[in-house]
Protein backbone atom coordinates (compact mmCIF):
# COMPACT_ATOMS: atom_id res chain seq x y z
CA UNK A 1 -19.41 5.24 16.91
CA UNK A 2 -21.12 8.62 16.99
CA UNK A 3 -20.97 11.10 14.06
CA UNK A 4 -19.44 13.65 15.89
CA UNK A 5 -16.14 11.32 16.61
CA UNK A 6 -16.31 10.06 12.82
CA UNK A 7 -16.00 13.62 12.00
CA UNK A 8 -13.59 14.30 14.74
CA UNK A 9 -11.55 11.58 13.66
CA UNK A 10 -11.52 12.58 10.04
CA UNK A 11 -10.32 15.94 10.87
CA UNK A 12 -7.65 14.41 12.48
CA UNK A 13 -6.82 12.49 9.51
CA UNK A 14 -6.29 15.47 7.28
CA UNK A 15 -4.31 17.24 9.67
CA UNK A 16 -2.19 14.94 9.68
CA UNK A 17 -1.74 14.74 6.37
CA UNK A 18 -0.41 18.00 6.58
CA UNK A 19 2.32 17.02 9.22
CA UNK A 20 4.17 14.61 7.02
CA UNK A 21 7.57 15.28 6.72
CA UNK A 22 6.90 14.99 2.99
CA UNK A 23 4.10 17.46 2.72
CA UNK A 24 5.42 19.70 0.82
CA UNK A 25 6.99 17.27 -1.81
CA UNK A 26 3.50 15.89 -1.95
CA UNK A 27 1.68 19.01 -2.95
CA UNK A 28 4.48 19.64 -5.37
CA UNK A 29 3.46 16.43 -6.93
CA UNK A 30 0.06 17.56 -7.18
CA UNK A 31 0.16 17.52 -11.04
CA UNK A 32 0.46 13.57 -11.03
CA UNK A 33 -1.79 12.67 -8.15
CA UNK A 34 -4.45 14.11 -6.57
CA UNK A 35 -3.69 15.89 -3.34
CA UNK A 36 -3.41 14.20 0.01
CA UNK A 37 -4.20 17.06 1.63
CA UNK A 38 -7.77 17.39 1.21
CA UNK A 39 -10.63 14.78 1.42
CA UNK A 40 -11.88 14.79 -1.85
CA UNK A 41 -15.18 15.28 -3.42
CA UNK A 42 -16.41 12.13 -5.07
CA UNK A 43 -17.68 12.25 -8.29
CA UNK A 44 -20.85 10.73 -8.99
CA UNK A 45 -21.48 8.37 -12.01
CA UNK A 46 -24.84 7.17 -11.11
CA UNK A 47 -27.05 8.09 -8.15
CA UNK A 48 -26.02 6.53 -5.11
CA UNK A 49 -22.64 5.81 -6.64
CA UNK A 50 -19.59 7.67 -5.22
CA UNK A 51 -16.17 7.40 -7.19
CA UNK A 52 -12.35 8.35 -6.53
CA UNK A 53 -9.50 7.86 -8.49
CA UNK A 54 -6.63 6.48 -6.14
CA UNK A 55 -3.41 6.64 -7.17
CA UNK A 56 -0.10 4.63 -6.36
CA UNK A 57 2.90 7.35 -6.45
CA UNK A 58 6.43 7.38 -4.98
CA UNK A 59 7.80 10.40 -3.70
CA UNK A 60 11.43 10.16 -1.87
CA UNK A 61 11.79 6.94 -2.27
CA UNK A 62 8.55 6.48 -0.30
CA UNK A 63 5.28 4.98 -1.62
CA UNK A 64 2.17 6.45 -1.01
CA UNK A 65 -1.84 5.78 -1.85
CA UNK A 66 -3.25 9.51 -3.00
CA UNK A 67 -5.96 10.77 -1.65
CA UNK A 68 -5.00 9.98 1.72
CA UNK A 69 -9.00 10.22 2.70
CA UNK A 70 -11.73 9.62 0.81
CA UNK A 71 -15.35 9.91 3.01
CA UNK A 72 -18.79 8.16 1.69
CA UNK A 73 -22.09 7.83 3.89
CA UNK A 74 -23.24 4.59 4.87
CA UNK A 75 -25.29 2.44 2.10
CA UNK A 76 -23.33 4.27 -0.67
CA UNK A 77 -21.87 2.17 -3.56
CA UNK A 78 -18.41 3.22 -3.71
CA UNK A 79 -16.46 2.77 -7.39
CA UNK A 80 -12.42 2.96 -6.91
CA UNK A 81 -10.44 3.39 -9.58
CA UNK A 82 -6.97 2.55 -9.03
CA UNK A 83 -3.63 3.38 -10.77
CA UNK A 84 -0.40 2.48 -9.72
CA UNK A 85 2.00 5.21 -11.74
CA UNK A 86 5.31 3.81 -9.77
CA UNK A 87 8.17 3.95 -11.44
CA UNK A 88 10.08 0.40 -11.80
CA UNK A 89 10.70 -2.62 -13.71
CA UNK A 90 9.63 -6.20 -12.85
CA UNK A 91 8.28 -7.04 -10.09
CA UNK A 92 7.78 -3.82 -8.27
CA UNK A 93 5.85 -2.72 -11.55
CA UNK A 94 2.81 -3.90 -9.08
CA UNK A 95 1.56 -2.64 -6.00
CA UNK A 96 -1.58 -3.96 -3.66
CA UNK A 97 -4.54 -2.45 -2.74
CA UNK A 98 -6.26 -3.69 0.31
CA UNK A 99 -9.48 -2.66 2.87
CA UNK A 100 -9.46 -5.84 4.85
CA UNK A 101 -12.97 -4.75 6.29
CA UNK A 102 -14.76 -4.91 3.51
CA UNK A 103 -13.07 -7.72 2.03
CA UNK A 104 -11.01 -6.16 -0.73
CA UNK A 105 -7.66 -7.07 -1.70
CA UNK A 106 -6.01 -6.50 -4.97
CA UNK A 107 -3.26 -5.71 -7.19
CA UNK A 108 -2.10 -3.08 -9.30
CA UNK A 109 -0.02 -3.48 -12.39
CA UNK A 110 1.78 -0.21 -13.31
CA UNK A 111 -0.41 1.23 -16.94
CA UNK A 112 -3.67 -0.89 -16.24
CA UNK A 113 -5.46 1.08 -14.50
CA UNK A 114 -8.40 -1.51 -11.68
CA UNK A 115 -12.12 -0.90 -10.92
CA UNK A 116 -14.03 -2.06 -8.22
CA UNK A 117 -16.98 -1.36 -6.57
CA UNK A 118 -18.88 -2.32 -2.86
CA UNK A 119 -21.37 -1.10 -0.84
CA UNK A 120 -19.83 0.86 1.82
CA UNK A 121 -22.27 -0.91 4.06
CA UNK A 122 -20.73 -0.23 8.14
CA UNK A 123 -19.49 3.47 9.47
CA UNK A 124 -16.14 3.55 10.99
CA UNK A 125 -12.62 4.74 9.94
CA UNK A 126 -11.10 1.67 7.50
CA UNK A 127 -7.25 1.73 6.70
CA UNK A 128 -6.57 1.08 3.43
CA UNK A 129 -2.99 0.25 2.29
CA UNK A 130 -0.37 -1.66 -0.12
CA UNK A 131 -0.60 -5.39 1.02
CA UNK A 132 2.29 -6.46 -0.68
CA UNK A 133 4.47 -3.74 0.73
CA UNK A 134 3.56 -2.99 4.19
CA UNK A 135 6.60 -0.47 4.69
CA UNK A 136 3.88 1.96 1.62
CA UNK A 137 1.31 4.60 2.81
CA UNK A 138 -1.91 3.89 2.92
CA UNK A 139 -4.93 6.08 4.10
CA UNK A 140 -8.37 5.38 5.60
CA UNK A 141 -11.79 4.95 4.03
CA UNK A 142 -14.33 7.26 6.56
CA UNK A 143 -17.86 5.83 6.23
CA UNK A 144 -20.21 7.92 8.33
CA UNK A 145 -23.04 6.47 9.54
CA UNK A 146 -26.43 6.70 7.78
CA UNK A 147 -28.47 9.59 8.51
């Protein structure tokens, strides 16, 4: 896949995170997650290491992975930190975290926050999403390819 369509196609993605019917209640709950507007900068713990903070939220009754995008370059190390700030009781006090591509699948308890980390090692556009809950939002991992 060239760069050009990698960057074509995570264009796309943020546009149409601003088409979502919910857009608007999403940037309102900009205070508790981070926006899904925008693909966000990663912060950067250690050379070569890229790191986001995803978050699990629920807005209308609809559950949703924030950011929508995050973008790394191939051969980065990529350190996710994931919080699942849902609001329930029992069961549904955890939420999955999957990118079947690179072999990651966990879950998320509700006030213990998860860290992992992988080597974002082949470019291409990888969904990420809430394998316990299919009917949740997900968003896509872009890895463009190394330069």
């Amino acid at each position: 896949m060239s760069k050009a369509m990698l960057k074509t196609m995570a264009a796309m993605a943020v546009a149409a995170a601003f088409m979502l019917p919910s857009a608007s209640r999403i940037a309102a709950a900009a205070d508790a997650a981070p926006s899904a507007a925008a693909v966000p900068a990663p912060a950067v713990d250690e050379p070569g290491t890229k790191s986001f903070t995803l978050v699990s939220v629920e807005i209308d009754d609809t559950k949703f992975w924030l950011p929508s995008v995050i973008a790394v370059e191939q051969g980065d190390k990529v350190k996710l930190t994931l919080k699942n700030q849902v609001p329930g009781t029992g069961p549904s006090n955890q939420h999955g975290f999957t990118i079947p591509a690179y072999n990651i699948a966990e879950i998320v308890t509700r006030g213990t926050p998860k860290t992992i980390t992988f080597v974002a090692d082949k470019p291409g556009v990888f969904p990420y999403f809430c394998q316990l809950h299919l009917a949740h939002i997900g968003g896509s991992l872009i890895v463009l390819p190394k330069k």
